[in-house]
PDB file of N, CA and C in Angstrom:
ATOM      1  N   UNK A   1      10.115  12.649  16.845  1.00  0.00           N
ATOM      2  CA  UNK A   1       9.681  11.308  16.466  1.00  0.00           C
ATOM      3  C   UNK A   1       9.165  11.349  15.023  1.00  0.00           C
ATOM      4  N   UNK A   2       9.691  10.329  14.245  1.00  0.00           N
ATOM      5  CA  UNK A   2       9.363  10.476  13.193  1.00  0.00           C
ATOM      6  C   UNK A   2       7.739   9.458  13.018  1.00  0.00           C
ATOM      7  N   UNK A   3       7.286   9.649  11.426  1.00  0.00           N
ATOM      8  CA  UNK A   3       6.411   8.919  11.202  1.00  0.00           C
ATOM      9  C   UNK A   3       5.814   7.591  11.866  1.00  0.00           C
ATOM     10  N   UNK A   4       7.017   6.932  11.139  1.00  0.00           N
ATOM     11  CA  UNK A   4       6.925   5.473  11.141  1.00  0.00           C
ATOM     12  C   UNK A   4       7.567   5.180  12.726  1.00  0.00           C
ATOM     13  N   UNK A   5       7.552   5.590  13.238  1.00  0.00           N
ATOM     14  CA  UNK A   5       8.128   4.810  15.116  1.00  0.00           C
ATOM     15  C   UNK A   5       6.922   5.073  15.635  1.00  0.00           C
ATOM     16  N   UNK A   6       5.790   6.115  15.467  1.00  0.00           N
ATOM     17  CA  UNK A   6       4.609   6.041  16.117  1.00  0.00           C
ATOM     18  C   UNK A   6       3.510   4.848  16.101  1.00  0.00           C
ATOM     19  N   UNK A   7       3.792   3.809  16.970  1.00  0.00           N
ATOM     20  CA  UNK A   7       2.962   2.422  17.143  1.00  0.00           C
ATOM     21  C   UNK A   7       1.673   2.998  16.910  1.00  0.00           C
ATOM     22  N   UNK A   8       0.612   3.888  17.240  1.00  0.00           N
ATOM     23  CA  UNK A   8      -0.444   4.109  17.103  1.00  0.00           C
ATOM     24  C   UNK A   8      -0.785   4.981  15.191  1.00  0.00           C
ATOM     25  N   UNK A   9       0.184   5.445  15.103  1.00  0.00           N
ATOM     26  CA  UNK A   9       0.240   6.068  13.783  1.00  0.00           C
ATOM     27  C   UNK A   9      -0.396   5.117  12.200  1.00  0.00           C
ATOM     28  N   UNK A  10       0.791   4.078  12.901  1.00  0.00           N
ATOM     29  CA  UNK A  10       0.837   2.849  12.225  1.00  0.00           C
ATOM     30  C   UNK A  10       0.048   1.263  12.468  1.00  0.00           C
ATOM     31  N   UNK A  11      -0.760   1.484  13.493  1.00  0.00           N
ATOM     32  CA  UNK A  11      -2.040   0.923  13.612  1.00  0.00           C
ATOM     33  C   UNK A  11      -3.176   1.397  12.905  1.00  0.00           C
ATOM     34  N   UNK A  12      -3.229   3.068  12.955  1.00  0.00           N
ATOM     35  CA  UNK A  12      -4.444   3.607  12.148  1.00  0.00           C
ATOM     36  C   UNK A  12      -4.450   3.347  10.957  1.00  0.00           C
ATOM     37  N   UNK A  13      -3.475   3.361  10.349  1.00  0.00           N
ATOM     38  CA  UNK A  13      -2.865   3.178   8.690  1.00  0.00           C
ATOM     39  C   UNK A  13      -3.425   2.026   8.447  1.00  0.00           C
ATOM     40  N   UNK A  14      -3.161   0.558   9.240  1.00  0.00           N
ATOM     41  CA  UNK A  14      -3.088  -0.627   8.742  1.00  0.00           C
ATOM     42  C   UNK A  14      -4.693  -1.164   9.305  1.00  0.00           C
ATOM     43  N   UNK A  15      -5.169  -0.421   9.709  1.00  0.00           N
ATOM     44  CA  UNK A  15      -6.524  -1.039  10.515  1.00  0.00           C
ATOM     45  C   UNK A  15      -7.438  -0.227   9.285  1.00  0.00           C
ATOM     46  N   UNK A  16      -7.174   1.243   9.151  1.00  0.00           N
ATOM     47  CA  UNK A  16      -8.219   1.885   8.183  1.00  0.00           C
ATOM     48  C   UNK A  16      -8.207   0.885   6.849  1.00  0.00           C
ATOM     49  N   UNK A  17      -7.167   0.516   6.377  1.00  0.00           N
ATOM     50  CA  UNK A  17      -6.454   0.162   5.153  1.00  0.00           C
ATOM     51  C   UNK A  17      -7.481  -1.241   5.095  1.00  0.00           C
ATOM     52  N   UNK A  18      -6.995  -1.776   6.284  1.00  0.00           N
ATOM     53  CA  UNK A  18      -7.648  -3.732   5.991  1.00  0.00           C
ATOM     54  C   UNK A  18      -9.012  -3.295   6.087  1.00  0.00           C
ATOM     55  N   UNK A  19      -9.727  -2.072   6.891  1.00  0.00           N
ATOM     56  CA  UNK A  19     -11.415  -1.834   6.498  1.00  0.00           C
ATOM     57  C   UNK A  19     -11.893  -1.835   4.920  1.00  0.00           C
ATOM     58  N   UNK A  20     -10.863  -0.668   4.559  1.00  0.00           N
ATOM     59  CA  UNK A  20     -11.269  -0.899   3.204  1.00  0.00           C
ATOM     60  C   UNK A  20     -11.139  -1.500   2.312  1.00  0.00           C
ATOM     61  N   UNK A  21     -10.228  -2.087   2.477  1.00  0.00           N
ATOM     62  CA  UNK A  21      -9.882  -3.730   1.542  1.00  0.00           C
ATOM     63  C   UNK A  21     -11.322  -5.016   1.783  1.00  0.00           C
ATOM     64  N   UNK A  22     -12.225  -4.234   2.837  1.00  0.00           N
ATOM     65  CA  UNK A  22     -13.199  -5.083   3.464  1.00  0.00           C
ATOM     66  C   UNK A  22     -13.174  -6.381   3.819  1.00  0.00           C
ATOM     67  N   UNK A  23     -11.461  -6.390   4.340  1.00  0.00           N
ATOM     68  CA  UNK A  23     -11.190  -7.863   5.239  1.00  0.00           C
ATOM     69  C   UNK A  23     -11.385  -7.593   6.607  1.00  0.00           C
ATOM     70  N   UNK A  24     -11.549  -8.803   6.716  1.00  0.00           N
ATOM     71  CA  UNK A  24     -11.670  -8.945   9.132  1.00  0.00           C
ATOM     72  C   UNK A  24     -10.385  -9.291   8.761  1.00  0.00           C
ATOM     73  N   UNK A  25     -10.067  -9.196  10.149  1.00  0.00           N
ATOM     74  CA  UNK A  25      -8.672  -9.459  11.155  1.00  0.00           C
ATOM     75  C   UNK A  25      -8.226 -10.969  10.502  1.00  0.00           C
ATOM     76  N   UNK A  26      -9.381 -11.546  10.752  1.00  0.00           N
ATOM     77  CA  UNK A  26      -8.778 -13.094  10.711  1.00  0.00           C
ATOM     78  C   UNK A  26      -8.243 -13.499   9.391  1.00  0.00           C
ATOM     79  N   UNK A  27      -9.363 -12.915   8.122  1.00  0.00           N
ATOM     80  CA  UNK A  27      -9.194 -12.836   6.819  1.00  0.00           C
ATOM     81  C   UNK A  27      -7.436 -12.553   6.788  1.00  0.00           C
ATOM     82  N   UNK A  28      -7.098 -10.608   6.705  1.00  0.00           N
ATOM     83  CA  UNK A  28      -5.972 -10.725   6.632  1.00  0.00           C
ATOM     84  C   UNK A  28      -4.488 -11.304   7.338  1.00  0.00           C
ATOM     85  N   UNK A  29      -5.344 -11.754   8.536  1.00  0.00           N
ATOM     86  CA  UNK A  29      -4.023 -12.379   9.667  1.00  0.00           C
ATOM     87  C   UNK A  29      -3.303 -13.838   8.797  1.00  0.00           C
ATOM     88  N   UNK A  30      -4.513 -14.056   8.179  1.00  0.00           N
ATOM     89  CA  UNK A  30      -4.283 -15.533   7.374  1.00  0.00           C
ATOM     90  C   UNK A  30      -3.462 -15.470   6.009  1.00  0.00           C
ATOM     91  N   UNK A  31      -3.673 -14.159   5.311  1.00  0.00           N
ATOM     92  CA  UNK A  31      -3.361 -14.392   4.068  1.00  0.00           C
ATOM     93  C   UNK A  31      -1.607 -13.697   4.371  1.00  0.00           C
ATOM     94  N   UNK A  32      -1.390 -13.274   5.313  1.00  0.00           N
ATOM     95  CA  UNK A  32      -0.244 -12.836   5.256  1.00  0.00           C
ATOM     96  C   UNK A  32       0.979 -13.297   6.597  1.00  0.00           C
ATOM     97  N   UNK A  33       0.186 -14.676   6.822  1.00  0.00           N
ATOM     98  CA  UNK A  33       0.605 -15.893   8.019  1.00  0.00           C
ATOM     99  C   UNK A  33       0.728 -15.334   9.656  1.00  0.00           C
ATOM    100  N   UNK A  34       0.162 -14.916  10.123  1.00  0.00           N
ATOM    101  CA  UNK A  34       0.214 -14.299  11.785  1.00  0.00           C
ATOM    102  C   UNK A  34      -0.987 -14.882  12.066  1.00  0.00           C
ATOM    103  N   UNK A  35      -1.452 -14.570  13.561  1.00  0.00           N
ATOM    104  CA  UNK A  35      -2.569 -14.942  14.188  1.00  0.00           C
ATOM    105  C   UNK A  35      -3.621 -13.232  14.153  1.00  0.00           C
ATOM    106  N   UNK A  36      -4.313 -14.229  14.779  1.00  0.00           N
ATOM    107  CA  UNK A  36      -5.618 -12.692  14.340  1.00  0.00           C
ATOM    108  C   UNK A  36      -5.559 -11.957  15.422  1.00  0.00           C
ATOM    109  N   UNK A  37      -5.464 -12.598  16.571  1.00  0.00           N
ATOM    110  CA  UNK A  37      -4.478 -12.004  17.877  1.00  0.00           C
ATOM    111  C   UNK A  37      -3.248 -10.849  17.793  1.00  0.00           C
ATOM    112  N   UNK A  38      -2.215 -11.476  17.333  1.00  0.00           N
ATOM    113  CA  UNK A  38      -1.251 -10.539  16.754  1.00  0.00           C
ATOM    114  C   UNK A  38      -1.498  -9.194  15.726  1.00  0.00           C
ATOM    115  N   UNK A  39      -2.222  -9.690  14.843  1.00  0.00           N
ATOM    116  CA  UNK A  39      -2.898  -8.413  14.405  1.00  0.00           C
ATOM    117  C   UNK A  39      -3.259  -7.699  15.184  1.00  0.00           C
ATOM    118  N   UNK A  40      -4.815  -8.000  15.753  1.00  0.00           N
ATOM    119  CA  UNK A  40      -4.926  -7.196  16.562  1.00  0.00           C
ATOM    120  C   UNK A  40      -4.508  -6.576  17.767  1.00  0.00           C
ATOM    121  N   UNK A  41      -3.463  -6.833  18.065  1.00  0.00           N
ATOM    122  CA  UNK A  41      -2.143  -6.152  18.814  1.00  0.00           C
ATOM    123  C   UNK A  41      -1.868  -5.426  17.814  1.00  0.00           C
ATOM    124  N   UNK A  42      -1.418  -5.600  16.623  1.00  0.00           N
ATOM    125  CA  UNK A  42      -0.780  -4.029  15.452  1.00  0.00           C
ATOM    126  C   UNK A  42      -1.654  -2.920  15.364  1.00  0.00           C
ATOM    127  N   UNK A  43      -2.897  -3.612  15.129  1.00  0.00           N
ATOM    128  CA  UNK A  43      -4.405  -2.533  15.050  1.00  0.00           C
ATOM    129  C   UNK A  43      -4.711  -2.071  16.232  1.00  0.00           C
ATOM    130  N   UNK A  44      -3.879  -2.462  17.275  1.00  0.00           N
ATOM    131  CA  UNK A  44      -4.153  -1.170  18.455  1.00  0.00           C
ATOM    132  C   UNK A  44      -3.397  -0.554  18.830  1.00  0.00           C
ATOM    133  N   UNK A  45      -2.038  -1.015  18.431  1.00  0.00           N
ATOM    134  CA  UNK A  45      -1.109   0.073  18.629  1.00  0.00           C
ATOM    135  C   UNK A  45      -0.187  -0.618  19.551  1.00  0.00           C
ATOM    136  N   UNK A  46      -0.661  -1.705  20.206  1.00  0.00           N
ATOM    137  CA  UNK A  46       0.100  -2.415  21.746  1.00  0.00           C
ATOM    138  C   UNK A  46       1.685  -3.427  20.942  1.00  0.00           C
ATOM    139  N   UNK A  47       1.712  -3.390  19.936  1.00  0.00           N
ATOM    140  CA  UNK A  47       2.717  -4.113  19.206  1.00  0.00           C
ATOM    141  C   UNK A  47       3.067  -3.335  17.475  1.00  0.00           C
ATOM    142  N   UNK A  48       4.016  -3.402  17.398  1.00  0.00           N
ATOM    143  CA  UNK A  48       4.762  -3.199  16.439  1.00  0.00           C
ATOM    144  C   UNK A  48       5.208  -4.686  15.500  1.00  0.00           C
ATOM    145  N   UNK A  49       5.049  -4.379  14.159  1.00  0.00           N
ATOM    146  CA  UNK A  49       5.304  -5.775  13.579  1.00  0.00           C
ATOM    147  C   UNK A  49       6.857  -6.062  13.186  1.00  0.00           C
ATOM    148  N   UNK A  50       6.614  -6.861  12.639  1.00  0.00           N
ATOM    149  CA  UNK A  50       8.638  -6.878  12.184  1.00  0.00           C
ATOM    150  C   UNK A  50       8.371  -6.534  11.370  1.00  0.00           C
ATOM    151  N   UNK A  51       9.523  -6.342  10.887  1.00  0.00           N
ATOM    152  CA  UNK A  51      10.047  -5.392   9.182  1.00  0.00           C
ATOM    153  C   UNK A  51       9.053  -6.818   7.893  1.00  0.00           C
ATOM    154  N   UNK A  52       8.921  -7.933   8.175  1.00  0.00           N
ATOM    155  CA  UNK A  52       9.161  -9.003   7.350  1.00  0.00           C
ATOM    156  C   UNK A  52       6.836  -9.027   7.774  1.00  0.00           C
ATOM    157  N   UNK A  53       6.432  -9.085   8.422  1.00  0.00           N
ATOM    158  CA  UNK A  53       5.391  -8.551   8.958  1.00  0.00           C
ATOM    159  C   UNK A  53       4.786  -7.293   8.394  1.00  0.00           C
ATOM    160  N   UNK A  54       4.605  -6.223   8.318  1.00  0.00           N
ATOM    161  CA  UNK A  54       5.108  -4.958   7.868  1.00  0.00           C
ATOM    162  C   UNK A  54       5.112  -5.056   6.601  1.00  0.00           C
ATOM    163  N   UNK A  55       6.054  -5.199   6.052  1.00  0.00           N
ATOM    164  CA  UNK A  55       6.063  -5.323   4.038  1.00  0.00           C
ATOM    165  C   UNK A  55       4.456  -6.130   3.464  1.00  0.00           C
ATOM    166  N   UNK A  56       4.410  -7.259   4.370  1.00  0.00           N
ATOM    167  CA  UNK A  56       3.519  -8.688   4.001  1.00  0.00           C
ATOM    168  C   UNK A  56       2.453  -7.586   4.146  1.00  0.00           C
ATOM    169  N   UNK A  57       2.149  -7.088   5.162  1.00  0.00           N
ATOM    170  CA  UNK A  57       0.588  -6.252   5.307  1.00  0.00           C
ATOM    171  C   UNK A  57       0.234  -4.879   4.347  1.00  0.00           C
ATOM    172  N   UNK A  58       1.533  -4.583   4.221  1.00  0.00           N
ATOM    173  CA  UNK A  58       1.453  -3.224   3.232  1.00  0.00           C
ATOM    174  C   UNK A  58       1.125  -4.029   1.401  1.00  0.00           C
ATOM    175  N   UNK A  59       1.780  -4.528   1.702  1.00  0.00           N
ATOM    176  CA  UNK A  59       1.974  -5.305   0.226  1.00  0.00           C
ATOM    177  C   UNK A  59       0.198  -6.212  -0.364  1.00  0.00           C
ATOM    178  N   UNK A  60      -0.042  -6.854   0.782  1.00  0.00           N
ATOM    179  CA  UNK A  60      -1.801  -7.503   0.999  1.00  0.00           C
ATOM    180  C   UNK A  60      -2.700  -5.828   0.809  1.00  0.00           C
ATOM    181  N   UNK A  61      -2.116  -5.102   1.557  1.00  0.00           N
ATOM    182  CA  UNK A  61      -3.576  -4.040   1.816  1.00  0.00           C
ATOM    183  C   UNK A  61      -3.176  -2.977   0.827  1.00  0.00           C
ATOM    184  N   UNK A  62      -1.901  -3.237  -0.388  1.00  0.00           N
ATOM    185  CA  UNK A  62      -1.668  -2.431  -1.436  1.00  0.00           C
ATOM    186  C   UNK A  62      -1.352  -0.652  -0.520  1.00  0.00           C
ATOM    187  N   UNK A  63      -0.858  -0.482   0.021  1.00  0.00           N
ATOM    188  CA  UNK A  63      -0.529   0.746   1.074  1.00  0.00           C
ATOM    189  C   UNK A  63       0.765   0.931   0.221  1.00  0.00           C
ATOM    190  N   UNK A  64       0.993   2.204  -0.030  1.00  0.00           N
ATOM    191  CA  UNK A  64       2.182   3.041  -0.901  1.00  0.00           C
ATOM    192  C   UNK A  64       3.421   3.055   0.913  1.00  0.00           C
ATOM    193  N   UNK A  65       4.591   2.460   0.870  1.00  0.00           N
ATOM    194  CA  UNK A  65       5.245   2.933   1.622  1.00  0.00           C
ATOM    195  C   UNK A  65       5.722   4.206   2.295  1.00  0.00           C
ATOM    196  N   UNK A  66       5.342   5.245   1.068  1.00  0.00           N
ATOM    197  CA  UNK A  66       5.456   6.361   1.567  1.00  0.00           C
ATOM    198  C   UNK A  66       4.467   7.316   2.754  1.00  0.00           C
ATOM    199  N   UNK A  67       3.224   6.400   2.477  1.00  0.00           N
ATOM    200  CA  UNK A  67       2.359   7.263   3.267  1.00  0.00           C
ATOM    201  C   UNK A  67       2.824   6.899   5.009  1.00  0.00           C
ATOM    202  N   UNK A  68       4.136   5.636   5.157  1.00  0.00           N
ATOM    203  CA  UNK A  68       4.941   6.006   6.557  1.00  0.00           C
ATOM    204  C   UNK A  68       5.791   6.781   6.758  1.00  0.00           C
ATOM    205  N   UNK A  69       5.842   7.809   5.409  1.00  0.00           N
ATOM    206  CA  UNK A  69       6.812   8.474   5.986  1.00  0.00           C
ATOM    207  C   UNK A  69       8.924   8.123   5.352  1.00  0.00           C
ATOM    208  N   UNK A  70       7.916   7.105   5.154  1.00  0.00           N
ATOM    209  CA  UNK A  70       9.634   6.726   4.373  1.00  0.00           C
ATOM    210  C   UNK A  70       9.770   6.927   2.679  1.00  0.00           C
ATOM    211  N   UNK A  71      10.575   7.609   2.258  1.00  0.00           N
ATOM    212  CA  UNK A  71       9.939   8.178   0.551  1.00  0.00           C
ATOM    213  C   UNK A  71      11.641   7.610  -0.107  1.00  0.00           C
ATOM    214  N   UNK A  72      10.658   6.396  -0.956  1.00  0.00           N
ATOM    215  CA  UNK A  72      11.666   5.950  -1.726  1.00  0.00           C
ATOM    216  C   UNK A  72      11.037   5.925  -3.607  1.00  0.00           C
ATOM    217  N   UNK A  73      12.292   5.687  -3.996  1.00  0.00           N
ATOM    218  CA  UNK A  73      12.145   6.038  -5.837  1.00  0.00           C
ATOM    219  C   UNK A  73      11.302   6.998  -6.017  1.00  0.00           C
ATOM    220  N   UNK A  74      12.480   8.328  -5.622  1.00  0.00           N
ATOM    221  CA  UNK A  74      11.743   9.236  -5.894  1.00  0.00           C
ATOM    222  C   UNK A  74      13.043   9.650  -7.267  1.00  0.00           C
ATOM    223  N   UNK A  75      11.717  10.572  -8.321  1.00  0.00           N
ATOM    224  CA  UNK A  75      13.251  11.181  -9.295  1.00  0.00           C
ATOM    225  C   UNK A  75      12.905  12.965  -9.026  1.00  0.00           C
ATOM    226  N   UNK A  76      13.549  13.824 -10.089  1.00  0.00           N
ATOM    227  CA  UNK A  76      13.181  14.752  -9.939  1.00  0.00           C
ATOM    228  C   UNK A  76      12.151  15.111 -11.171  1.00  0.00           C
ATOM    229  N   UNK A  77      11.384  14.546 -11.795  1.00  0.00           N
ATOM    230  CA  UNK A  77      10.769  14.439 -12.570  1.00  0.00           C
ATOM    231  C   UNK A  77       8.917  14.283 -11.861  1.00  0.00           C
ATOM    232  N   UNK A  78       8.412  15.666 -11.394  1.00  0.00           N
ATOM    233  CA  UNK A  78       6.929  15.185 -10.540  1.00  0.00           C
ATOM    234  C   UNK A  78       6.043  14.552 -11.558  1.00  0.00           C
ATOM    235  N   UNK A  79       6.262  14.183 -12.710  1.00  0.00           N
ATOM    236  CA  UNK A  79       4.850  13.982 -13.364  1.00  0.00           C
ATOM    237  C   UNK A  79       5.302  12.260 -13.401  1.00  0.00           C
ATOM    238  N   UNK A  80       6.486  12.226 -13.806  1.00  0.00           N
ATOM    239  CA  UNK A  80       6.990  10.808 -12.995  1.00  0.00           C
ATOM    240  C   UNK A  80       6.622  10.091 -12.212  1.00  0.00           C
ATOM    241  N   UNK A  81       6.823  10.717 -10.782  1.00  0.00           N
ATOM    242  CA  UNK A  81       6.637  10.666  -9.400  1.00  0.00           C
ATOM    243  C   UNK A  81       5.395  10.663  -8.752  1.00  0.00           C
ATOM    244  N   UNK A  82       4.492  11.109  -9.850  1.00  0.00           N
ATOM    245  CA  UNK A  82       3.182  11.180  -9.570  1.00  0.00           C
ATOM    246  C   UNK A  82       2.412   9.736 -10.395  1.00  0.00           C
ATOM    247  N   UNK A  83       2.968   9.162 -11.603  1.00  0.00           N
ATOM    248  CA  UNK A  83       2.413   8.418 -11.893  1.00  0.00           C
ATOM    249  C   UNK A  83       3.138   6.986 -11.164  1.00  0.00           C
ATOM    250  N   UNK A  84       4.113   7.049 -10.652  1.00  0.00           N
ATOM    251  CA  UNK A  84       5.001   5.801 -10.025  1.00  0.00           C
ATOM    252  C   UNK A  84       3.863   5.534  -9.035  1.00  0.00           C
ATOM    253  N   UNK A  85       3.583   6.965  -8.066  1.00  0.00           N
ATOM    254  CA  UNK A  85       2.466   6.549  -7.270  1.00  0.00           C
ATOM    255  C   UNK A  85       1.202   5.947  -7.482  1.00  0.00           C
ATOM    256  N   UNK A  86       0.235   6.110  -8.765  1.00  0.00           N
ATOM    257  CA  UNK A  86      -0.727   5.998  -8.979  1.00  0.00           C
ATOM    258  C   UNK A  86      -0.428   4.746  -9.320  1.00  0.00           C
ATOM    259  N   UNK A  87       0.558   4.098 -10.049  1.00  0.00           N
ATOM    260  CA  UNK A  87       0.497   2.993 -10.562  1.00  0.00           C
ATOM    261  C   UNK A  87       0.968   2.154  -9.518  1.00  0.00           C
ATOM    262  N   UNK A  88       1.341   2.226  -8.471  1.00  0.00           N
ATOM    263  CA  UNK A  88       1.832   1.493  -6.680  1.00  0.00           C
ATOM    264  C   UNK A  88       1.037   1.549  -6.036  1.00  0.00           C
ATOM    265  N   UNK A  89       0.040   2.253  -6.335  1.00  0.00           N
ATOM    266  CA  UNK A  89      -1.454   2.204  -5.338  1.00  0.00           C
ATOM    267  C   UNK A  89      -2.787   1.517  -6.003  1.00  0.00           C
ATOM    268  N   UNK A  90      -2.307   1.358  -7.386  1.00  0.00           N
ATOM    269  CA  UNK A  90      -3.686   0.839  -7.911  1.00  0.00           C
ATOM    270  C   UNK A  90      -3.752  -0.834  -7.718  1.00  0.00           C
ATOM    271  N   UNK A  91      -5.073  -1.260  -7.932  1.00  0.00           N
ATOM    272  CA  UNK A  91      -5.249  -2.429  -8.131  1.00  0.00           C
ATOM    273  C   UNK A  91      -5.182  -3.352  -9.427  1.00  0.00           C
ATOM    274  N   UNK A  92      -5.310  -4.725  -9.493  1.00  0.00           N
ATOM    275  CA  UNK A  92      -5.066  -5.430 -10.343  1.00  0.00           C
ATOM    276  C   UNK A  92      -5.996  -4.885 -11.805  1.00  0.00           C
ATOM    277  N   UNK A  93      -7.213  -4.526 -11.377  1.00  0.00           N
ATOM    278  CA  UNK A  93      -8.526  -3.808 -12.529  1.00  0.00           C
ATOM    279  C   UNK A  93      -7.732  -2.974 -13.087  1.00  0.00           C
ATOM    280  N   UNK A  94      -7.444  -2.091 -12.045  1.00  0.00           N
ATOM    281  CA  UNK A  94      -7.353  -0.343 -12.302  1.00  0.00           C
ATOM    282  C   UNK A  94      -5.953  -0.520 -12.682  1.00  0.00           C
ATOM    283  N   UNK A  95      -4.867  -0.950 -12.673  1.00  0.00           N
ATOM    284  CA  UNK A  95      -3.460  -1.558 -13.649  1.00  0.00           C
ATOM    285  C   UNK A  95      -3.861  -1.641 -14.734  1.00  0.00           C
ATOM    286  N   UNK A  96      -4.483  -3.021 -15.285  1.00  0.00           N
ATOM    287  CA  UNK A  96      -5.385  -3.067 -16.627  1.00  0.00           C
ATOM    288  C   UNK A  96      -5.998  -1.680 -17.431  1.00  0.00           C
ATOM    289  N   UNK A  97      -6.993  -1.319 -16.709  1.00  0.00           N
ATOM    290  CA  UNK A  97      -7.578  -0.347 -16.937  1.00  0.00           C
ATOM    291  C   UNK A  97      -6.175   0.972 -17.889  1.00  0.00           C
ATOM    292  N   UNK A  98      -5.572   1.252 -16.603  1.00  0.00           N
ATOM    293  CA  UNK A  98      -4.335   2.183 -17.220  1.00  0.00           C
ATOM    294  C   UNK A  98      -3.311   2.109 -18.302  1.00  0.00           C
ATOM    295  N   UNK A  99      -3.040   0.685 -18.670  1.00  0.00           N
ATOM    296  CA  UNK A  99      -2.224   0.140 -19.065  1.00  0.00           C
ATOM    297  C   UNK A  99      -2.935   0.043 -20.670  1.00  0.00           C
ATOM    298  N   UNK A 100      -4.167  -0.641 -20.565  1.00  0.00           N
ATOM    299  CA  UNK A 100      -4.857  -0.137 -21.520  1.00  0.00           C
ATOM    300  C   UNK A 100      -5.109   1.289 -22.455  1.00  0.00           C
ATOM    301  N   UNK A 101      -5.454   2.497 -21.759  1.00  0.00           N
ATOM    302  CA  UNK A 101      -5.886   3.696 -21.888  1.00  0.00           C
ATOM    303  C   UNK A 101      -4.213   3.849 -22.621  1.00  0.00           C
ATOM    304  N   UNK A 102      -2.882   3.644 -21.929  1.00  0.00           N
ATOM    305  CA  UNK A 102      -1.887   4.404 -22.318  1.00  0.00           C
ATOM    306  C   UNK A 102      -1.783   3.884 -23.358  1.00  0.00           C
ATOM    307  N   UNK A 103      -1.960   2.456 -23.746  1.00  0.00           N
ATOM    308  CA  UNK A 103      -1.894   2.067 -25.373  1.00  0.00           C
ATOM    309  C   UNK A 103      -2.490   2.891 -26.171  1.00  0.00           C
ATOM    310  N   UNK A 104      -3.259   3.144 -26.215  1.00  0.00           N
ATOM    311  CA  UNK A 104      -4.428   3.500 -26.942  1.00  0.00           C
ATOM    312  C   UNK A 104      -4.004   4.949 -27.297  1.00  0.00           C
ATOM    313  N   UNK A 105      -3.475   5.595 -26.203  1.00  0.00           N
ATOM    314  CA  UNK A 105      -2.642   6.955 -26.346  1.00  0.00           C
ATOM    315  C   UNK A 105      -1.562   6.625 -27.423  1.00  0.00           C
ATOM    316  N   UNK A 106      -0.596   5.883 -26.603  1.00  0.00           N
ATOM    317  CA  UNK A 106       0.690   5.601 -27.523  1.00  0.00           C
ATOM    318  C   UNK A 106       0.367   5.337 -28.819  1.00  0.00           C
ATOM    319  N   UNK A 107      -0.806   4.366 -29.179  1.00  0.00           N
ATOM    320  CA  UNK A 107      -0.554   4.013 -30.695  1.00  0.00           C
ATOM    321  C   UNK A 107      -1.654   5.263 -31.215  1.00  0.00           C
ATOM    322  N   UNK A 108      -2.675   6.118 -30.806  1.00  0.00           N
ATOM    323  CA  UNK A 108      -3.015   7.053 -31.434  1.00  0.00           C
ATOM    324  C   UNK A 108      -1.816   8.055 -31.511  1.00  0.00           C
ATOM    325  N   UNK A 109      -1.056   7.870 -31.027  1.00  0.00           N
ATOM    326  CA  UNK A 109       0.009   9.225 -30.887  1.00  0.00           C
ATOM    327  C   UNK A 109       1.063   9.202 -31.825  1.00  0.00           C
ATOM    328  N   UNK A 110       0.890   7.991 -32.749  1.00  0.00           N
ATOM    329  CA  UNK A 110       2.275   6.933 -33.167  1.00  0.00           C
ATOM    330  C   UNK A 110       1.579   7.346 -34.633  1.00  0.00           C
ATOM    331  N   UNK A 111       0.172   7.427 -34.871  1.00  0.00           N
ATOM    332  CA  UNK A 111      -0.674   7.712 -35.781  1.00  0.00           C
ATOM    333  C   UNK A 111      -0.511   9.022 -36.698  1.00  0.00           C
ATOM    334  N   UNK A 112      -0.398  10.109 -35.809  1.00  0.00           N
ATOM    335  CA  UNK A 112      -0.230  11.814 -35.937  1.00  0.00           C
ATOM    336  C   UNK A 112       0.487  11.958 -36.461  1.00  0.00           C
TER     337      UNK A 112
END
């Protein structure tokens, strides 16, 4: 059995995830159109969401697809691969934040 078919696997993921995003059930059931019911059927494991379900919650609770197990745009380049991640997991601040810093690289570097 792989990753992503484990209903309970993928409850822990999406239940730890909406804790720390520090939404309730109802909060995220709303922003990503389901009932808070149905959620909490995903967050226990008793239901599986649809594919269209699924994206909406990963995408709200900023969750890297890979941590199910499914590993896409990958190159063979790890320093690449390592920043594709950092920059797919960060938030709207911490984007800014990075995006910033690399300027600041680039045009000191443009300087030398």
């Amino acid at each position: 059995m792989s990753l992503f078919d484990d209903k309970n696997f993928i409850a822990k993921k999406i239940k730890l995830a909406r804790k720390n995003a520090d939404l309730t059930q109802a909060e995220l059931a709303e922003k990503i159109g389901i009932s808070a019911k149905q959620l909490s059927r995903i967050e226990m494991g008793s239901f599986v969401p649809s594919l269209l379900t699924f994206l909406k919650i990963i995408q709200e609770l900023n969750i890297n697809i890979d941590e199910f197990g499914i590993l896409i745009n990958k190159t063979d380049n790890k320093t690449r691969d390592n920043l594709i991640k950092i920059i797919n997991s960060a938030n709207d601040s911490e984007l800014k934040l990075y995006s910033e810093v690399i300027g600041v690289l680039i045009k000191n570097s443009a300087v030398v």
